[in-house]
Every structure is written in structure tokens, then in C-alpha cells.
Protein backbone atom coordinates (compact mmCIF):
# COMPACT_ATOMS: atom_id res chain seq x y z
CA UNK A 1 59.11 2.93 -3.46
CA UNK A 2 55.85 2.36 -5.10
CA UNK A 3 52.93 2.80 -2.61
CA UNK A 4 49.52 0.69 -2.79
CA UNK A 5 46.91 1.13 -0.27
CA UNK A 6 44.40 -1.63 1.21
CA UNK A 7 41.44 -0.97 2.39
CA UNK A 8 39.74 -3.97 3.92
CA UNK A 9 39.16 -5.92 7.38
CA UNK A 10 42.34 -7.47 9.45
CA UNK A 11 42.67 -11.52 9.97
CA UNK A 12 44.15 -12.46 12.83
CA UNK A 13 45.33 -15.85 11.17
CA UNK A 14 47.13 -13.53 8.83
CA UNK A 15 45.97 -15.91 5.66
CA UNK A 16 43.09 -13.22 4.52
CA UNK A 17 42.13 -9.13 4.75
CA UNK A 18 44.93 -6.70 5.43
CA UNK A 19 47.49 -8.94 6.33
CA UNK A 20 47.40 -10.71 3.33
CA UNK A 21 47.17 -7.93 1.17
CA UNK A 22 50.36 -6.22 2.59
CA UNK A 23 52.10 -9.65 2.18
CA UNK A 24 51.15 -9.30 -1.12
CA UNK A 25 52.16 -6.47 -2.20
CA UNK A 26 55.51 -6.75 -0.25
CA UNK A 27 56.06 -10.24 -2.39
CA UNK A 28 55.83 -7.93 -5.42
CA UNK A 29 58.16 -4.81 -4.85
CA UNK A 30 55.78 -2.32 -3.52
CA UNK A 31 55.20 -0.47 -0.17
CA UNK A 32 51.59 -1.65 1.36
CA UNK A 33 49.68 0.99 3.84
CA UNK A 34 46.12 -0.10 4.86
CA UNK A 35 42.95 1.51 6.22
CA UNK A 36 41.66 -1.50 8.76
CA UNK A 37 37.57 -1.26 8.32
CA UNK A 38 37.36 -4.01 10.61
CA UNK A 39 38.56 -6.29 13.24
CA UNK A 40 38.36 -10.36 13.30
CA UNK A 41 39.28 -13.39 15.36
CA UNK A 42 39.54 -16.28 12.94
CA UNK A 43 42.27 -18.62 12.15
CA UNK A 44 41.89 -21.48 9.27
CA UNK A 45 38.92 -22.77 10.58
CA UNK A 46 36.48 -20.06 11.25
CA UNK A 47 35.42 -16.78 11.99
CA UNK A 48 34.27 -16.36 15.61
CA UNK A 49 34.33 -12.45 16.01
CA UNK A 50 33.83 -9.62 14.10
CA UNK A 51 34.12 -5.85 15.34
CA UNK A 52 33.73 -2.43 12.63
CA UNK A 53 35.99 0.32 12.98
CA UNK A 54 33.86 3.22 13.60
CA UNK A 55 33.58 5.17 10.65
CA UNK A 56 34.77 8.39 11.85
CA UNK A 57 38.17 6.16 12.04
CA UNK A 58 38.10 4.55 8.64
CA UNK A 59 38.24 7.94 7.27
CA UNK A 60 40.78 9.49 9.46
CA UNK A 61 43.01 6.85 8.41
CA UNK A 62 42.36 7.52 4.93
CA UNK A 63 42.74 11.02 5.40
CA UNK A 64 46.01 10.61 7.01
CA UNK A 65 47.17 8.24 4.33
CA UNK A 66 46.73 10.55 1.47
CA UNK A 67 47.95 13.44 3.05
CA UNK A 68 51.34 12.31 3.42
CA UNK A 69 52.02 9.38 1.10
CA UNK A 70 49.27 8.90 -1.78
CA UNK A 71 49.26 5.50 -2.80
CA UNK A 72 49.67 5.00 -6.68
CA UNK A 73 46.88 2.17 -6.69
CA UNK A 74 43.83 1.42 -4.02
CA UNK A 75 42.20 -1.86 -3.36
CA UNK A 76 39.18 -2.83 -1.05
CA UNK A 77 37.80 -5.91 0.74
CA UNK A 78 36.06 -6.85 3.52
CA UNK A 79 33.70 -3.65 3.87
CA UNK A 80 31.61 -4.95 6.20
CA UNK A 81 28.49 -2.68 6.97
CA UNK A 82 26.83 0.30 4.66
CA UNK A 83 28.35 2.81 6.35
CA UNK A 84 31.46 1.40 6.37
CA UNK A 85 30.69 1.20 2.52
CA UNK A 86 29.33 4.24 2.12
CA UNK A 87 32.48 6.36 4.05
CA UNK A 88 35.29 4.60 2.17
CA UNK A 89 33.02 5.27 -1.30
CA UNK A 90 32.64 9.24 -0.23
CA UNK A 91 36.41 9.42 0.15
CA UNK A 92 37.80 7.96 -2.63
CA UNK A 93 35.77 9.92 -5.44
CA UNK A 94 36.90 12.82 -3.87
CA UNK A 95 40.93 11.61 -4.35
CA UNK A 96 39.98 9.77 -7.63
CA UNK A 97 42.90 9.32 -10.37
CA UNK A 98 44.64 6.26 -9.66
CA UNK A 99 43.28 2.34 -10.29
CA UNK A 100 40.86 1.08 -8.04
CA UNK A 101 40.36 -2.62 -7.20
CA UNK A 102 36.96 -3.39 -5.22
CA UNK A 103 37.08 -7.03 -4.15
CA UNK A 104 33.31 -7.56 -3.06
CA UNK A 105 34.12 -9.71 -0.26
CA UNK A 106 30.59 -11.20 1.13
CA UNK A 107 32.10 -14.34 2.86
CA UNK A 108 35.07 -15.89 4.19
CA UNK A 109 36.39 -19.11 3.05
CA UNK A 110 34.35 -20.83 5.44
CA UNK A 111 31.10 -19.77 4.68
CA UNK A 112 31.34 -17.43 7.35
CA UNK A 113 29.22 -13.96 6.43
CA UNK A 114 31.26 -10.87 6.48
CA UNK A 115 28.87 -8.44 4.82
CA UNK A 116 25.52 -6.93 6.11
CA UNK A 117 22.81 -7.13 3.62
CA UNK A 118 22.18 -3.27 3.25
CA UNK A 119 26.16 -3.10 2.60
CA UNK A 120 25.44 -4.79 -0.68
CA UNK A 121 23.16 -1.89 -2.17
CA UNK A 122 25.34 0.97 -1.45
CA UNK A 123 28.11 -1.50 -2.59
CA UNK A 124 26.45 -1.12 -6.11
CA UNK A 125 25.04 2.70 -6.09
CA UNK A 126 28.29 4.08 -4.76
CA UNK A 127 31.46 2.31 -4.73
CA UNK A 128 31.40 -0.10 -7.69
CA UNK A 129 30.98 2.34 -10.15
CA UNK A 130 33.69 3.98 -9.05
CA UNK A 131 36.01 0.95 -9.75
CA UNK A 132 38.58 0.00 -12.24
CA UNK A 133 38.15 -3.51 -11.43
CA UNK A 134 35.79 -5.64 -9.31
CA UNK A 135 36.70 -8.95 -8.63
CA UNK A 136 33.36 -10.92 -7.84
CA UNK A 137 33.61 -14.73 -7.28
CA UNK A 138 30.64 -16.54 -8.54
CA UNK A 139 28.48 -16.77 -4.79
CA UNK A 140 29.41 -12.81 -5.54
CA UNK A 141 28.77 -12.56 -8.78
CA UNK A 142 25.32 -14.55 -8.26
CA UNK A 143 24.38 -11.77 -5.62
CA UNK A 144 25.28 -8.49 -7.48
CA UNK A 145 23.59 -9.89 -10.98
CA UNK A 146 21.01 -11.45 -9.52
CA UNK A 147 21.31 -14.55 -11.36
CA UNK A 148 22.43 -17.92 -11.01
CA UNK A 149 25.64 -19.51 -12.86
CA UNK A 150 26.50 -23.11 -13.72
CA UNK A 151 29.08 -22.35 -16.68
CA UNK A 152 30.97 -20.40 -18.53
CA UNK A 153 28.63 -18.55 -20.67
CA UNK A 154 26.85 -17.77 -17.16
CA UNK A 155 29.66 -16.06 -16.24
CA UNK A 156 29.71 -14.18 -19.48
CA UNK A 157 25.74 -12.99 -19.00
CA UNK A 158 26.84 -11.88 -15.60
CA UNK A 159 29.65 -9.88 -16.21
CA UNK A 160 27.42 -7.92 -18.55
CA UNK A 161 24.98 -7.40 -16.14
CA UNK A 162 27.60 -6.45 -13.36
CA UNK A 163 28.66 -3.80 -16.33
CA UNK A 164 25.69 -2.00 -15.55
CA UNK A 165 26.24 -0.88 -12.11
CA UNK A 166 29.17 1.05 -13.55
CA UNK A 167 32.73 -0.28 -13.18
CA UNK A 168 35.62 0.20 -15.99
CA UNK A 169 35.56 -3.69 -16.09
CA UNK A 170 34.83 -6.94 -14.52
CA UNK A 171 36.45 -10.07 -14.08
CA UNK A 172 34.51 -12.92 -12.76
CA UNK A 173 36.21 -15.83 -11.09
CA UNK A 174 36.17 -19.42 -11.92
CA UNK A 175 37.51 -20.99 -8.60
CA UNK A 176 34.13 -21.63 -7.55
CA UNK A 177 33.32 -23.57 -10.99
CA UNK A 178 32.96 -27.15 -11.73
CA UNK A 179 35.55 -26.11 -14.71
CA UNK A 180 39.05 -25.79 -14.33
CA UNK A 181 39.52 -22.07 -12.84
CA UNK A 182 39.09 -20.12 -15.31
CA UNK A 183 38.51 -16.17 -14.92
CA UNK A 184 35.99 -13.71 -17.16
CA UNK A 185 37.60 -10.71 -18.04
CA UNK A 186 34.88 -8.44 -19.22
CA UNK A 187 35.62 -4.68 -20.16
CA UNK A 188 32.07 -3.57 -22.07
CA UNK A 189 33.73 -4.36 -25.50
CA UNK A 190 34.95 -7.68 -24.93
CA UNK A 191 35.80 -11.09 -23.24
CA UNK A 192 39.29 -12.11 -22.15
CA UNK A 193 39.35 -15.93 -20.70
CA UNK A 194 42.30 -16.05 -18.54
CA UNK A 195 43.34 -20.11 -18.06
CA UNK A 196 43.91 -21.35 -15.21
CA UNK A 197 43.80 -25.35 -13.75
CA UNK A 198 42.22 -26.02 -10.92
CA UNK A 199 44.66 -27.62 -8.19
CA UNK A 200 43.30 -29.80 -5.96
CA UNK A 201 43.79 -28.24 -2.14
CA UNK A 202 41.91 -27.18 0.21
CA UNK A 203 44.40 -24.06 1.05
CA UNK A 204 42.86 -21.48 -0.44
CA UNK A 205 42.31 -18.82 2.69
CA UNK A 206 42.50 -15.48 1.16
CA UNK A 207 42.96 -16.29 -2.59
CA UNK A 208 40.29 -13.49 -3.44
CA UNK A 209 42.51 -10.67 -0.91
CA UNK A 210 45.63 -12.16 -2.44
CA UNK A 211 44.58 -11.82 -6.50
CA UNK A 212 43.39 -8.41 -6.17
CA UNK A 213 45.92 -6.93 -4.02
CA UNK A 214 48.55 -8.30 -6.91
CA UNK A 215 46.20 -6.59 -9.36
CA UNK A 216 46.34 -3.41 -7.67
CA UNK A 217 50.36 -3.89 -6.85
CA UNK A 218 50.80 -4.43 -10.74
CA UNK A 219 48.52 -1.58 -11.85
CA UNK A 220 50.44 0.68 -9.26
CA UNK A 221 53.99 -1.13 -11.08
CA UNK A 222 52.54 1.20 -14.48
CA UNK A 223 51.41 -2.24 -16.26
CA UNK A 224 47.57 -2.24 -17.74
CA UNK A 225 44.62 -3.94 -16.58
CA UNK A 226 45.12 -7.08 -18.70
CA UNK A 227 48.95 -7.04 -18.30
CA UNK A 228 48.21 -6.27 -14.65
CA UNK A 229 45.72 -9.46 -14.55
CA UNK A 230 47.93 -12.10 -16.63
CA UNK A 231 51.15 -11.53 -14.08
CA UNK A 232 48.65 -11.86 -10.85
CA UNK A 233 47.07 -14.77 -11.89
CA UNK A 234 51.23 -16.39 -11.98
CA UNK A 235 51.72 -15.18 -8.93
CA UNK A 236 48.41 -16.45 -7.07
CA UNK A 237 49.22 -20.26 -9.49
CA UNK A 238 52.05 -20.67 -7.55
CA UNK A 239 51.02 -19.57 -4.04
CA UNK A 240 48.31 -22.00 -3.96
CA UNK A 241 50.54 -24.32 -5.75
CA UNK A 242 53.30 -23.88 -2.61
CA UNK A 243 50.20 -24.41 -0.47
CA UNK A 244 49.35 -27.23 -1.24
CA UNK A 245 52.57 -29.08 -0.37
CA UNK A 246 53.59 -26.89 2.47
CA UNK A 247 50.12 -26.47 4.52
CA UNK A 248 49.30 -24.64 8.23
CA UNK A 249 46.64 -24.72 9.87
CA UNK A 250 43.65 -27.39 10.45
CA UNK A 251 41.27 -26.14 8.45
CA UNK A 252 41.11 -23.93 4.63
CA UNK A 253 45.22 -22.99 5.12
CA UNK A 254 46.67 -19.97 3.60
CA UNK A 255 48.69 -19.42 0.38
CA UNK A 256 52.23 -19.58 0.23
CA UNK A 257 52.07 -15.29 -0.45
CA UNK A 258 56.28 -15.22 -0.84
CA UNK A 259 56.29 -19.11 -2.53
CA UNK A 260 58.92 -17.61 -5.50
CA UNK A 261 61.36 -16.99 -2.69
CA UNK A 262 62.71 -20.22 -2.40
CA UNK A 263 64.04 -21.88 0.50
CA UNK A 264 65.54 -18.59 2.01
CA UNK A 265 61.81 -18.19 3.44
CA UNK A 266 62.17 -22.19 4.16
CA UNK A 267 58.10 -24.05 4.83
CA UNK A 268 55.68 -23.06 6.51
CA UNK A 269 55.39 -25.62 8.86
């Protein structure tokens, strides 16, 4: 068994944060463990409640997790306070060695907020540039670089700018664009586009937690970054796609995360 390790916030709606991350990296042969930073109560509509994991916790589960079964890849998300930030950064560049995704999450699909503003500094001193990857949508993106972006060549300027905080590389995300979806890969040398069409749905709770757990699942499979990137951006293509025909929920519904099952897993309705 390959282990992968999450480190993020739990949804109760099981569409974003931990639970979508282990359903991800189940869906793609590996064995998810997690590190919950934080408690919510939201469902497809809304966040209504948010509660931090003390930090003392965070890193006892950490501790715990690398003491018995290291995971061969790490990926974060919803990190919601400085300290939280700042505990889960100490830790892991003391047990460095393996790929690290850090998904900035800032927001839930609904606009609700799910970072505290001095998070976001300690976000760039300390863990970003210890990162293989960081996965910034373009509200993120805007809010790390400082800038704001209407196109593709935006995206560009701020992925070199988000290059300067320190990370091994940088892919900003087109699902926020007016353009079809297309993602910046950005790696201080050069610019990979990766395609994607945008499909018209409004089920897209948790596609950020869901592309960069399959990232990290890939990475901890042996495959590179780009490699890594091209066979995640399939798999999240055809969970949306699922999605979209097969929907729960009465507001932003969750991705189909095991959609290349078939009908043994049946709809989701």
C-alpha cells in the first residue's frame, strides 16, 4: 500500500476537506491518513460552523502518523488560523523528503471564509516555501501576488510572483476564468498550459481538495510533477463531468470522486 497523508479541515457534507481528500486518494490506489486541523458543519449550501483543533492536537496527530506509517506524499488545505499554519509548517520541515502539495484554501465554494487574515502571512514566510506544489485558484492567487487577473497572461505574471515566496513550482487555476479552465503550470524555467473545457455545472464542491489530493496520490504513485498533474486533471474532468448529470445536494453539489467506477457504485441520488 502506498500511503498519502492530508492535512486539512473535515466537511461534514463529505464533498470538500478531509473527506474528500481520502475519497480521493482511495479512487486512485493509495492508502489516505489525515491530520483534521479543523472541524465544520456545512453541507452544499453553506458553511455555518467552524471549530480549530487545538494545535497541541494537530501535531500529535502528525507525530503519531509519521511514527508508525510515513506517508510517501503530504498535502494541505483548509489551515485555518496562523498557528494552525505555523504548527503544521514547523513539523513538516523537520520530516522533509517526500512531495508536498499546499492547497491555499482561503474560501469555500460558497464564498464562505475559511482562513484568518494573519494565517495568510505565515502561509507565505513558512509553509509555501516549503512546497513542491501550491495550487492557488485565482481569488488565491490574487491574494498571495497581490495583483489582480483578468487573463491568461495575468496568470502567467502571477505565478512568477508567487515564485518568489519560495515553492518548487506553481500552478495557477483557470476554473475561476472567463476562459475555458485552463491551468498555469509554472516551475521558475517555464510555462506548461494544461487544457481543460469548462463544463457548465454548478457541482463543483471541493474541486480544489479533490485536484490536489490526486496530485499528491500520483506523486506518492512515483510519477513527476507534470506526469503527476496531466493524470489529475483526467481524473477531476470526469468527476465534475459525472456531477453534473448525477447531482446531490441543493446547493454547489460535490464531484462524482469514484465516477470511473461505473455503475457498481450506481448515482448518487
Amino acid at each position: 500500500m502506498i500511503p498519502v497523508l492530508t492535512v486539512a479541515g473535515s466537511d461534514s457534507s463529505g464533498g470538500a476537506g478531509i473527506q474528500a481528500d481520502l475519497k480521493t486518494f482511495a479512487a486512485l490506489g493509495t492508502y489516505g491518513m489525515s491530520c483534521i486541523c479543523a472541524l465544520t458543519a456545512q453541507n452544499t449550501k453553506g458553511v455555518t460552523m467552524v471549530v480549530n483543533t487545538p494545535d497541541d492536537m494537530v501535531k500529535a496527530q502528525l507525530e503519531a502518523i509519521f511514527d508508525d506509517i510515513p506517508p510517501r506524499a503530504v498535502k494541505t488545505g483548509m489551515l485555518s488560523s496562523a498557528s494552525i499554519v505555523e504548527t503544521v509548517a514547523d513539523f513538516l520541515a523537520s520530516h522533509g523528503g517526500r512531495p508536498l502539495i499546499v492547497d491555499p484554501v482561503m474560501a469555500a465554494t460558497s464564498g464562505a471564509v475559511l482562513l484568518e487574515k494573519d494565517a495568510i502571512e505565515v502561509y507565505k514566510k513558512k509553509l509555501i516555501p516549503l512546497s513542491t506544489l501550491i495550487t492557488p485558484n485565482i481569488p488565491e492567487a490574487e491574494i498571495l501576488s497581490g495583483m489582480k487577473i483578468s487573463n491568461e497572461e495575468d496568470m502567467k505574471k502571477a505565478a512568477v510572483r508567487l515564485m518568489d515566496l519560495g515553492p518548487a513550482a506553481v500552478l495557477v487555476k483557470g476554473g475561476h476564468s472567463v476562459e475555458d479552465a485552463r491551468d498555469i503550470l509554472y516551475d521558475g524555467h517555464q510555462f506548461r498550459v494544461f487544457e481543460g473545457k469548462r463544463i457548465r455545472t454548478e457541482n463543483t464542491h471541493g474541486t480544489g481538495c479533490t485536484l490536489s489530493s490526486a496530485i499528491a496520490a500520483e506523486m506518492a504513485r512515483g510519477l513527476s510533477l507534470v506526469e503527476a498533474l496531466g493524470e489529475a486533471k483526467k481524473y477531476m474532468d470526469g468527476a465534475i463531468r459525472r456531477a453534473a448529470v448525477d447531482s446531490l445536494g441543493h446547493g454547489h453539489g460535490p464531484v462524482h470522486h469514484f465516477w470511473f467506477y461505473g455503475e457498481h457504485w450506481g448515482h448518487m441520488e
